[in-house]
C-alpha atoms as a PDB file:
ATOM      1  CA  UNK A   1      11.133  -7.113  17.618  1.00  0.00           C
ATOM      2  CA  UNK A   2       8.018  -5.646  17.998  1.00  0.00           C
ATOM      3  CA  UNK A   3       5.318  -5.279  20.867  1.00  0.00           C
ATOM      4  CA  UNK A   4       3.036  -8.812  20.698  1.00  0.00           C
ATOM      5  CA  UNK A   5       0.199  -6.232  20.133  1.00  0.00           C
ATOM      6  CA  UNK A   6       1.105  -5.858  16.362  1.00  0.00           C
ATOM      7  CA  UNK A   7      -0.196  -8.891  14.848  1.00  0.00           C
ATOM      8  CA  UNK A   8      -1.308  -7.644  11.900  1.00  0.00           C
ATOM      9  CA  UNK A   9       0.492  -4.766   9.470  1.00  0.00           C
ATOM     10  CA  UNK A  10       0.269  -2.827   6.540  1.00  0.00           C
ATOM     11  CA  UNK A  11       2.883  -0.629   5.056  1.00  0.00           C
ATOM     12  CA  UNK A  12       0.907   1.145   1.555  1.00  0.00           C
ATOM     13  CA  UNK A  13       1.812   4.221   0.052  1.00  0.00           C
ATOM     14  CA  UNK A  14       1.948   5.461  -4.067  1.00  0.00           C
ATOM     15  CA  UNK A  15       3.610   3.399  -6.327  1.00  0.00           C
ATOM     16  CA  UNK A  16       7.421   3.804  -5.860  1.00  0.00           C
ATOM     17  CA  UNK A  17       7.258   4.322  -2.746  1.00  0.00           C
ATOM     18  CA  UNK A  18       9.048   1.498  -1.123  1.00  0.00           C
ATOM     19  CA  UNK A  19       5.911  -0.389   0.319  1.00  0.00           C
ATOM     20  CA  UNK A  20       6.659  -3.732  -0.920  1.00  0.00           C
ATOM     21  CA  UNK A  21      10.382  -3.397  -0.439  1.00  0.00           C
ATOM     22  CA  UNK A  22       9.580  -2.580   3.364  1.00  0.00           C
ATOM     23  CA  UNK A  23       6.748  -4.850   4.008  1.00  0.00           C
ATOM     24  CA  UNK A  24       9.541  -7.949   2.550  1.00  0.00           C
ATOM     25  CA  UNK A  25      11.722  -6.569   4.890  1.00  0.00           C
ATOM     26  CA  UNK A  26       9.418  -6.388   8.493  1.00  0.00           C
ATOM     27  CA  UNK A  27       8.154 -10.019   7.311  1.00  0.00           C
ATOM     28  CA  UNK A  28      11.484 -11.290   7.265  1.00  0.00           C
ATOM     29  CA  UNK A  29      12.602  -9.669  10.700  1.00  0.00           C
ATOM     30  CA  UNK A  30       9.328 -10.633  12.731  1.00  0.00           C
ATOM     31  CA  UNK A  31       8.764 -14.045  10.997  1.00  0.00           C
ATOM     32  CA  UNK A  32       5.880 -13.268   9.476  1.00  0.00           C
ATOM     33  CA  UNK A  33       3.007 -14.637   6.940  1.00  0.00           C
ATOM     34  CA  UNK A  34       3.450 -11.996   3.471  1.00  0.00           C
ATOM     35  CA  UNK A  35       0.388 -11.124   1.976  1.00  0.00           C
ATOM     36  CA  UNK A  36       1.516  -8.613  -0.842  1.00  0.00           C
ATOM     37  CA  UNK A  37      -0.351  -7.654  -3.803  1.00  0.00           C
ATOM     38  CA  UNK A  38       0.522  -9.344  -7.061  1.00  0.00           C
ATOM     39  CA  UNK A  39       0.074  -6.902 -10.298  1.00  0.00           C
ATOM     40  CA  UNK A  40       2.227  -9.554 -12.522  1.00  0.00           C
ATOM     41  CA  UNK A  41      -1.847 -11.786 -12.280  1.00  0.00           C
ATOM     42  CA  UNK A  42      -3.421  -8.971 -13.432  1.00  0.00           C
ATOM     43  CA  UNK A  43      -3.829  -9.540 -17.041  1.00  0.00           C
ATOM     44  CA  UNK A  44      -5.508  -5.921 -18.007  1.00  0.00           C
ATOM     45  CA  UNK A  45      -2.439  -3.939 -16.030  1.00  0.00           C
ATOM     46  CA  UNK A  46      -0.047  -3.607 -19.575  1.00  0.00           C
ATOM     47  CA  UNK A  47      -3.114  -2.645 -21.464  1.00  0.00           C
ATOM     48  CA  UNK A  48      -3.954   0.457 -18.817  1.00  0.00           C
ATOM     49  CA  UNK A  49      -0.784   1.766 -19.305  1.00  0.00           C
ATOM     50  CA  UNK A  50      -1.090   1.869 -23.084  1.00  0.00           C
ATOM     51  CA  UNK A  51      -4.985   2.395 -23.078  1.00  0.00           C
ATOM     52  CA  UNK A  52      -5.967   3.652 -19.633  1.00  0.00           C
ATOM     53  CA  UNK A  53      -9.821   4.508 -20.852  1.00  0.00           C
ATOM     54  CA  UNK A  54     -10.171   1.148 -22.557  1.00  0.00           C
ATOM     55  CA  UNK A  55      -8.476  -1.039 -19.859  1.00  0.00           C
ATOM     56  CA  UNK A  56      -9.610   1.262 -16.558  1.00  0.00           C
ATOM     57  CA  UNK A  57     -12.383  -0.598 -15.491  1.00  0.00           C
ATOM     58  CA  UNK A  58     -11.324  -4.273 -16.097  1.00  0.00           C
ATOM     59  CA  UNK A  59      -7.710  -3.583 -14.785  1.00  0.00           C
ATOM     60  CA  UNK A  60      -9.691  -2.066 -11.232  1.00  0.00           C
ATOM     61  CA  UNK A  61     -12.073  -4.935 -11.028  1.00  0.00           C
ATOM     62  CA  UNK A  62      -9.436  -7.176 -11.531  1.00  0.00           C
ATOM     63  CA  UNK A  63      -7.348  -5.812  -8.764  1.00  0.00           C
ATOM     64  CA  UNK A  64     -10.474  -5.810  -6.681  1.00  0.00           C
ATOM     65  CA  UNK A  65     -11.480  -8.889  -6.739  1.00  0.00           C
ATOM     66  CA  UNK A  66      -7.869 -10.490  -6.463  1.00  0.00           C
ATOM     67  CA  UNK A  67      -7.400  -8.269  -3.367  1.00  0.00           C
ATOM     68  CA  UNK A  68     -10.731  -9.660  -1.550  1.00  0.00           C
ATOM     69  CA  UNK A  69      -9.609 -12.791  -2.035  1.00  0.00           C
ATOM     70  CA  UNK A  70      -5.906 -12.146  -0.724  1.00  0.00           C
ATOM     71  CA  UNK A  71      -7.700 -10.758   2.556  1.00  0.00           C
ATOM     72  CA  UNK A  72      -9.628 -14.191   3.427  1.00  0.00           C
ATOM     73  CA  UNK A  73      -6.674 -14.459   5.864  1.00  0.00           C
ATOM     74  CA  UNK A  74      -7.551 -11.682   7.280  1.00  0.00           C
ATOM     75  CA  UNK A  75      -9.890 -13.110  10.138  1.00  0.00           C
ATOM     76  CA  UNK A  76      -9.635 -12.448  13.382  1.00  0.00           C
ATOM     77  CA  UNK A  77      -9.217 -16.472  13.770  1.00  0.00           C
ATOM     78  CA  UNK A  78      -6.188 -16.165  11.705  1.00  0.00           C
ATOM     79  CA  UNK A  79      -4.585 -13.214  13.646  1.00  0.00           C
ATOM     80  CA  UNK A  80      -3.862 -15.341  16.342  1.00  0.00           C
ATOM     81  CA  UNK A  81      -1.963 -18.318  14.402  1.00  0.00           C
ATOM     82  CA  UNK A  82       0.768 -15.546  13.861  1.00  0.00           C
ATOM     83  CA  UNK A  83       1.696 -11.863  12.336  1.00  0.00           C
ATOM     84  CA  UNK A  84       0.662 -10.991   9.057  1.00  0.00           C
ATOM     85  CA  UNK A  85       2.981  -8.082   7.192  1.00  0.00           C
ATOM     86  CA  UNK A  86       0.555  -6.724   3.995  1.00  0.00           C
ATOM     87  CA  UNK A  87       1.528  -4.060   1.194  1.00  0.00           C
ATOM     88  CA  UNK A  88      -2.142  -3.103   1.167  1.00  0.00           C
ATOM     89  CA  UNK A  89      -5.398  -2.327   2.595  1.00  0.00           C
ATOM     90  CA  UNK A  90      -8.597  -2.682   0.664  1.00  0.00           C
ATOM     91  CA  UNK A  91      -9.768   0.633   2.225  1.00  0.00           C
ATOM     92  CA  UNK A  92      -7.821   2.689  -0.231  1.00  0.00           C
ATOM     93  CA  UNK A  93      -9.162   0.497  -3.230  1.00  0.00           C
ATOM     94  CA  UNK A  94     -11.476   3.560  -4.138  1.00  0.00           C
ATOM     95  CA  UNK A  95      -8.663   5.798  -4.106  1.00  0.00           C
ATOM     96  CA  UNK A  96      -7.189   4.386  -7.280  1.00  0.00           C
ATOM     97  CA  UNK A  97     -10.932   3.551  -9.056  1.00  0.00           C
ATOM     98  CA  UNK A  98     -11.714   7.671  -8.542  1.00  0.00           C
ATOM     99  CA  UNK A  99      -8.208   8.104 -10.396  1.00  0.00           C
ATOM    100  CA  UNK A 100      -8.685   6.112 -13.698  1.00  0.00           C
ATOM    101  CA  UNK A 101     -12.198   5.613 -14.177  1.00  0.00           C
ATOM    102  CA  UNK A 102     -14.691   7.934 -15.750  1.00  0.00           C
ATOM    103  CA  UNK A 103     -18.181   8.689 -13.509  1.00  0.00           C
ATOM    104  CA  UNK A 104     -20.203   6.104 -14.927  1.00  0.00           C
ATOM    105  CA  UNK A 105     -17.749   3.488 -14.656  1.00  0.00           C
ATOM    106  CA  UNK A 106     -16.844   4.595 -10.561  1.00  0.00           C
ATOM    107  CA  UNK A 107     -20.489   4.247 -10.028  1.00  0.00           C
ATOM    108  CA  UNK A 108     -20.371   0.669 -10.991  1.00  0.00           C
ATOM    109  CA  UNK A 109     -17.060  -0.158  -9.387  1.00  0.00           C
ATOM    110  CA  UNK A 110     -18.313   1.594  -6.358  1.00  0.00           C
ATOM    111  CA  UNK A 111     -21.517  -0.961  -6.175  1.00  0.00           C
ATOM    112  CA  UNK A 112     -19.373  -4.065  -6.563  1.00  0.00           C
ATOM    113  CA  UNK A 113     -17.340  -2.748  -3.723  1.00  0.00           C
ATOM    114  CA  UNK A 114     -19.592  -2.054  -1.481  1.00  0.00           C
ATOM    115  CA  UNK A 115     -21.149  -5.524  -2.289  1.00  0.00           C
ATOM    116  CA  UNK A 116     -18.277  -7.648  -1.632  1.00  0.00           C
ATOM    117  CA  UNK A 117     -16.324  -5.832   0.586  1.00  0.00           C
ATOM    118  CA  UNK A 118     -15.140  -8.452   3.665  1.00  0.00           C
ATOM    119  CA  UNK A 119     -15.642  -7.950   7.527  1.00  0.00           C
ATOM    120  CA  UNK A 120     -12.476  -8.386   7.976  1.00  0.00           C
ATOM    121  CA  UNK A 121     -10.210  -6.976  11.087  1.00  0.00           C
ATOM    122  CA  UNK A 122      -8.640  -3.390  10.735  1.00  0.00           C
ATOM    123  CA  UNK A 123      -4.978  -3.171  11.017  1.00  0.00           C
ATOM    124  CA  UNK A 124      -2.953  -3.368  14.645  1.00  0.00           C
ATOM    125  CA  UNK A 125      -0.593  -0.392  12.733  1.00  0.00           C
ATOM    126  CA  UNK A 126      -0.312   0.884   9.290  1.00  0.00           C
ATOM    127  CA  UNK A 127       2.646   2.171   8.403  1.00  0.00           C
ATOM    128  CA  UNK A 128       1.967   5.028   5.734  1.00  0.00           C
ATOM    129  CA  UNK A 129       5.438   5.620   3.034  1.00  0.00           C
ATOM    130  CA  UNK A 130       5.278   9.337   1.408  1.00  0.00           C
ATOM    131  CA  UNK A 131       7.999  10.548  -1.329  1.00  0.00           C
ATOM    132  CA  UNK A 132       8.338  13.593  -3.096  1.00  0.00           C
ATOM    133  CA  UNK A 133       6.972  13.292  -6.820  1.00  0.00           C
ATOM    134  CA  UNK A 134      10.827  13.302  -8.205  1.00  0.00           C
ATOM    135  CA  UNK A 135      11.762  10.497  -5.962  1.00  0.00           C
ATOM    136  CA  UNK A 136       8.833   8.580  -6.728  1.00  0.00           C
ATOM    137  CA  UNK A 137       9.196   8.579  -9.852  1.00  0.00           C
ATOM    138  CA  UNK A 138      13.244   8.563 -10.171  1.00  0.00           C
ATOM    139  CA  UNK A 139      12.159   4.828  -7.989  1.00  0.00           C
ATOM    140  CA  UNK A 140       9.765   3.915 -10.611  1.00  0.00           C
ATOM    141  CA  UNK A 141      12.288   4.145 -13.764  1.00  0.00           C
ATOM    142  CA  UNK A 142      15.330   2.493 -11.758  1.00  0.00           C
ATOM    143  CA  UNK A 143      13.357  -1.029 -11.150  1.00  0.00           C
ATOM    144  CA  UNK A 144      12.750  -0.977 -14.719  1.00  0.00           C
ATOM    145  CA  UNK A 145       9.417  -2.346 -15.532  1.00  0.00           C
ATOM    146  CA  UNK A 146       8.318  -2.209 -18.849  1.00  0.00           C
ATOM    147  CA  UNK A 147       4.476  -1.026 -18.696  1.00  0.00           C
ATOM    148  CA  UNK A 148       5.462   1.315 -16.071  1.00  0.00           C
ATOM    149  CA  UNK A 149       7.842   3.495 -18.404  1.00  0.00           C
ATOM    150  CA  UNK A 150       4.263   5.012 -19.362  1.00  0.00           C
ATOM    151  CA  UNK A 151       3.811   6.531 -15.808  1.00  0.00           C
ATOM    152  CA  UNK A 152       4.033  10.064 -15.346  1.00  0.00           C
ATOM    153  CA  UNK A 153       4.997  12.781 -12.902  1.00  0.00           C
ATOM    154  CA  UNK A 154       1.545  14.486 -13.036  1.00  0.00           C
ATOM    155  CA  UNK A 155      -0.231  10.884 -12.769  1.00  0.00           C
ATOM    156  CA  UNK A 156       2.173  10.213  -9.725  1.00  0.00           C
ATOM    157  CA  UNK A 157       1.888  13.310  -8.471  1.00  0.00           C
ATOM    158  CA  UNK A 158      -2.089  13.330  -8.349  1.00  0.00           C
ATOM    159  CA  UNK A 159      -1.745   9.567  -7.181  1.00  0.00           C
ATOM    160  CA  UNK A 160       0.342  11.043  -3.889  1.00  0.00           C
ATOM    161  CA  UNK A 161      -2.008  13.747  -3.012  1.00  0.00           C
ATOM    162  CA  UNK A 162      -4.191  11.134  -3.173  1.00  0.00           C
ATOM    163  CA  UNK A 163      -2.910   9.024  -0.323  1.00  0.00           C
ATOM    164  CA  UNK A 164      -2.447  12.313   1.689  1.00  0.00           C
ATOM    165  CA  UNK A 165      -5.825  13.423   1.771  1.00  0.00           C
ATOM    166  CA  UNK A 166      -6.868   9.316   2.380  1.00  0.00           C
ATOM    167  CA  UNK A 167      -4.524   9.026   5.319  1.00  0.00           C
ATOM    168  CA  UNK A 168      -4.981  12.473   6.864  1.00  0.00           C
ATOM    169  CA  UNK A 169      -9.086  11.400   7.381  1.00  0.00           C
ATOM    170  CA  UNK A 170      -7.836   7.573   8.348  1.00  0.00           C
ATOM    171  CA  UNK A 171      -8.054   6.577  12.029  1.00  0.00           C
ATOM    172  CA  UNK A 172      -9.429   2.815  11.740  1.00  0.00           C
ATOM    173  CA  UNK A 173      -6.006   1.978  12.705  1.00  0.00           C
ATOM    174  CA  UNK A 174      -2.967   3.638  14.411  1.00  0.00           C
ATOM    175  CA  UNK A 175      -1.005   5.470  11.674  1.00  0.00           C
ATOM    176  CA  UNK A 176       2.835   5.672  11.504  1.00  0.00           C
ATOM    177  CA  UNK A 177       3.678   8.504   8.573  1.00  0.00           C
ATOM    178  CA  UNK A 178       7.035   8.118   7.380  1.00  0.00           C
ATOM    179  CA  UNK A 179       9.191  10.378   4.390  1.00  0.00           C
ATOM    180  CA  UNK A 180      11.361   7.888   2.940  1.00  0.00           C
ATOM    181  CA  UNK A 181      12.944  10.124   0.633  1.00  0.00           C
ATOM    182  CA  UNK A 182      16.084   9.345   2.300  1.00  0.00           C
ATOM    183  CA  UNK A 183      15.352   5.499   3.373  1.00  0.00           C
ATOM    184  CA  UNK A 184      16.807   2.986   1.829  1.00  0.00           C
ATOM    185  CA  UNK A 185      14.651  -0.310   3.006  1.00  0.00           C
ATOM    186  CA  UNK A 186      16.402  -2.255   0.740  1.00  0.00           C
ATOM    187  CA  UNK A 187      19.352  -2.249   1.792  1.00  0.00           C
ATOM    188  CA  UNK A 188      20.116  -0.669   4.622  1.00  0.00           C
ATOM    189  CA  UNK A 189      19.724  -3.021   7.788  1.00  0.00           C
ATOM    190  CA  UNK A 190      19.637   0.099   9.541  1.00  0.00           C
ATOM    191  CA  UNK A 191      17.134   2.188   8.515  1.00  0.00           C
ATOM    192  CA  UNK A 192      14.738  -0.856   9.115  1.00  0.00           C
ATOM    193  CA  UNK A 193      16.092  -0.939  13.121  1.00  0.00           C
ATOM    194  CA  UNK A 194      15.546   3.039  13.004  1.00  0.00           C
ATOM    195  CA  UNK A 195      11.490   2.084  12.078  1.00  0.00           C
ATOM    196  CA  UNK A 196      11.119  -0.311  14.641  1.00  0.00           C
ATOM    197  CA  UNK A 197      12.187   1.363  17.232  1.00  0.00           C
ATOM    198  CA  UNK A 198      10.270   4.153  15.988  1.00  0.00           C
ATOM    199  CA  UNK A 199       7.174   1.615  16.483  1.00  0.00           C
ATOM    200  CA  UNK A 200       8.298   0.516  19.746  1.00  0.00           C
ATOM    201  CA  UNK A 201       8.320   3.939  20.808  1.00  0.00           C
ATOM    202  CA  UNK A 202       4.973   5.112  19.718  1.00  0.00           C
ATOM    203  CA  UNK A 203       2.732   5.868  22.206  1.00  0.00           C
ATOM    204  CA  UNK A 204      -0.480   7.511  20.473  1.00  0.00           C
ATOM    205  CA  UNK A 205      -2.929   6.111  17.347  1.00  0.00           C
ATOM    206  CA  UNK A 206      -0.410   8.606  15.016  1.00  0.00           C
ATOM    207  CA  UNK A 207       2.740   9.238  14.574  1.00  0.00           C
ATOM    208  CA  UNK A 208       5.533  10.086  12.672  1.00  0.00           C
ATOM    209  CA  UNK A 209       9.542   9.414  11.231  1.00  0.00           C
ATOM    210  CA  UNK A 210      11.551  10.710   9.062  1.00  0.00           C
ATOM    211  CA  UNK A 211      15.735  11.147   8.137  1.00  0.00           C
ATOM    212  CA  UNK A 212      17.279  13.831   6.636  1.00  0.00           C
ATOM    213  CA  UNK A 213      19.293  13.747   3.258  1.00  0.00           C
END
């Protein structure tokens, strides 16, 4: 179990990753309300992948708006009727927009945001999954999911250093950093003890875990 302090978390990181495998996982374990991100709704997601500059800007606003929607629960009101395990933040919504859209389009998506963007409360801990480009994308081709055979190293790659340069400025929220290059969430029981005790143990707003190969 974890300290009563973390009532609300989110595990994010690049696709492939492991975010949603995790956050399942922590959910389960501390009996807690999922609120995951759901990219089978988004209509425009298959169309990116074969048209990226055609389907950029609906697939983004899509996601956008499904995501500020999702985070209604959010509320501090709503904190206190139990944990809440997410596989996302809206904070690094911009991340991905600066990635597929072209100028003219960001400048629009960035209006929108700004526009509807929710008060809602930051994270009690977010717990921050980084791979290495090969195992990223070795996880992406193993689940097997047809529009995703389109994504590439150098799209995943970009996409990582991404989330590095995000995360290294973040400090809304205490940060946990972890390689799970050699993690296996899924399913090994105890690599999922070895992260919460990693979380019991941390005493500062960052650190960070990690298991050899």
């Amino acid at each position: 179990m974890l300290p009563a302090r973390y009532r609300y978390i989110v595990v994010e990181g690049p696709i492939g990753a492991g975010k949603t495998t995790l956050a399942r996982r922590l959910a389960g374990q501390l009996g807690a309300q999922e609120l995951f991100e759901q990219p089978e709704a988004n209509p425009f997601l298959a169309g990116y992948y074969e048209d990226p500059q055609r389907h950029a800007l609906p697939t983004q606003l899509f996601f956008l708006f499904q995501r500020i929607g999702q985070l209604g629960a959010v509320v501090q009101g709503d904190l206190f009727s139990g944990p809440i395990v997410a596989d996302f933040m809206l904070e690094k919504d911009p991340l991905f927009a600066r990635l597929t859209l072209n100028d003219d389009e960001y400048r629009l998506y960035e209006q929108v945001y700004s526009r509807l963007r929710p008060d809602t409360a930051p994270p009690d801990l977010v717990i921050y999954l980084q791979a290495s480009t090969e195992r990223l994308l070795e996880r992406v081709r193993r689940r097997g999911i047809g529009y995703e055979r389109r994504i590439g190293e150098d799209y995943l790659g970009r996409l990582a250093s991404s989330y590095s340069q995000f995360f290294y400025r973040y400090d809304a929220a205490p940060v946990l950093i972890v390689n799970s290059d050699h993690l296996n969430f899924a399913d090994e029981a105890g690599d999922v003890e070895l992260l919460l005790k990693c979380i019991n143990d941390m005493r500062g707003p960052r650190a960070f875990f990690s298991r050899g190969g």
